[in-house]
Each structure stands twice: as structure tokens, then as C-alpha cells.
Protein backbone atom coordinates (compact mmCIF):
# COMPACT_ATOMS: atom_id res chain seq x y z
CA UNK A 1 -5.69 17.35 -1.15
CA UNK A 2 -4.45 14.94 -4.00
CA UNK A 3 -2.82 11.99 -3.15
CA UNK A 4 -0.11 10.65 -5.38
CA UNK A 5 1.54 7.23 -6.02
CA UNK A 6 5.35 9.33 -5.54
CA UNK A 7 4.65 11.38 -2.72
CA UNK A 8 2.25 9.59 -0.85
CA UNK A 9 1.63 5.96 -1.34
CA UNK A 10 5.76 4.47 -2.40
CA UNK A 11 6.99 6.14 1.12
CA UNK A 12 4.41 3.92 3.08
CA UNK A 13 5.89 0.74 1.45
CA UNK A 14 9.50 2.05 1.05
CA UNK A 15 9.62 1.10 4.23
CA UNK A 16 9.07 -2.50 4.16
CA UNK A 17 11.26 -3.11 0.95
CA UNK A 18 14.30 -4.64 2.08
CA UNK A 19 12.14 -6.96 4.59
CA UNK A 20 9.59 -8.22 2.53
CA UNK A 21 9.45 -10.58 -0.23
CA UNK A 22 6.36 -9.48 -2.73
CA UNK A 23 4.73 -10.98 -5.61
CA UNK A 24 5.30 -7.84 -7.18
CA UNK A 25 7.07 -4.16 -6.14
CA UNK A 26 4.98 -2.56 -4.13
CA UNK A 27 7.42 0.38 -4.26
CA UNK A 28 6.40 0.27 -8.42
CA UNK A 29 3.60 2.20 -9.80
CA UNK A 30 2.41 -0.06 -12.40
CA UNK A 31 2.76 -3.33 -10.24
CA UNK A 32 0.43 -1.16 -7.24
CA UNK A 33 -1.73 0.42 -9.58
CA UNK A 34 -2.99 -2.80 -11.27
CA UNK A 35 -2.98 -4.86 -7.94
CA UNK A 36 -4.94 -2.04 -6.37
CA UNK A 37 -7.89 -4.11 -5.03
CA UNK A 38 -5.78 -6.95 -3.55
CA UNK A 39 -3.12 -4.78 -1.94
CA UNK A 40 -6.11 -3.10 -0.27
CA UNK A 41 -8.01 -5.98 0.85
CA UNK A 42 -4.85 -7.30 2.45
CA UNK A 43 -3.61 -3.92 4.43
CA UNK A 44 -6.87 -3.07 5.48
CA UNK A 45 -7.58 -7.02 6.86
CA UNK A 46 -6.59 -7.35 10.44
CA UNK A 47 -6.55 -11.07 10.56
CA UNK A 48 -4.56 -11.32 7.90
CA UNK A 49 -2.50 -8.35 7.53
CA UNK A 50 -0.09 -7.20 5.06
CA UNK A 51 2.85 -6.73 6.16
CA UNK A 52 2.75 -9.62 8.86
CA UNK A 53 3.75 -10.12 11.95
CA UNK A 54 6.06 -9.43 13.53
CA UNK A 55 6.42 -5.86 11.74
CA UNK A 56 3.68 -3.83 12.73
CA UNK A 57 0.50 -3.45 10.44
CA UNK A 58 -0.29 0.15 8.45
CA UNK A 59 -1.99 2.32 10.84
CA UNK A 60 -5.77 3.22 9.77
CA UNK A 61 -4.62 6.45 8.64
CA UNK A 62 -2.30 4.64 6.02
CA UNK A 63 -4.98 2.81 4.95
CA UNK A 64 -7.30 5.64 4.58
CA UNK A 65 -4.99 7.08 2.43
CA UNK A 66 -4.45 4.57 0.01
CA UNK A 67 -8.10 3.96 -0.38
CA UNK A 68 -8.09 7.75 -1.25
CA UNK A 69 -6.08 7.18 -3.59
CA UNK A 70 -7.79 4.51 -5.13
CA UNK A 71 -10.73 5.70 -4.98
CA UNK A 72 -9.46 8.57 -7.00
CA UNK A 73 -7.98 7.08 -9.86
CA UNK A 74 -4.54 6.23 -8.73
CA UNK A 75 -2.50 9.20 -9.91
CA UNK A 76 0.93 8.68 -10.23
């Protein structure tokens, strides 16, 4: 199965939007795309986890995914 930026990816951080304050939008495309790498390391780090406490962290199925989709040329 593909995995897309729209239909996969935006709807994990949709969630988080209005709670959050990012260095860029993780809800955007271009800003996820290019910050690939560091979004990663930071959702997949359980001492330091993005999104912090108190909201809970991506489950290790999210995170799967969006190494997926990394890992296979983040498609749009």
C-alpha cells in the first residue's frame, strides 16, 4: 500500500494543530517533507517525544507509517 503525505501522514498531525506551536507546519507538505529526518527522530524518541507531555505520544503504528513514508520518497 502507498502511503501519502494527504491521506496518510497530515491526519496524524491535524490533530495536534491548534495545540502545538511548531517551528514549521507540520500539517504542510513542503515544511514535513524537507524536515523529514528531524520530525522522525523526535516522534519516534521516547524520552523526548514529539508531541510532549501531557498529550499522548504517536503510537508505534504512527510512527511506522511515517517512516514508510519516508523511506519511500515522501509522496505527496
Amino acid at each position: 500500500m502507498a502511503v501519502s503525505f494527504s491521506n496518510d501522514i497530515a491526519p496524524i498531525f491535524n490533530q495536534f494543530r491548534s495545540q502545538m506551536l511548531w517551528r514549521f507546519d507540520v500539517t504542510n507538505y513542503d515544511h514535513v517533507k524537507a524536515n523529514a529526518a528531524v520530525i522522525y527522530g523526535r516522534i519516534s524518541d521516547k524520552g523526548y517525544p514529539m508531541p510532549p507531555p501531557p498529550m499522548d505520544p504517536l503510537s508505534d503504528a504512527q510512527v511506522a507509517l511515517f517512516k514508510q513514508w519516508m523511506d519511500t520518497g515522501c509522496a505527496p
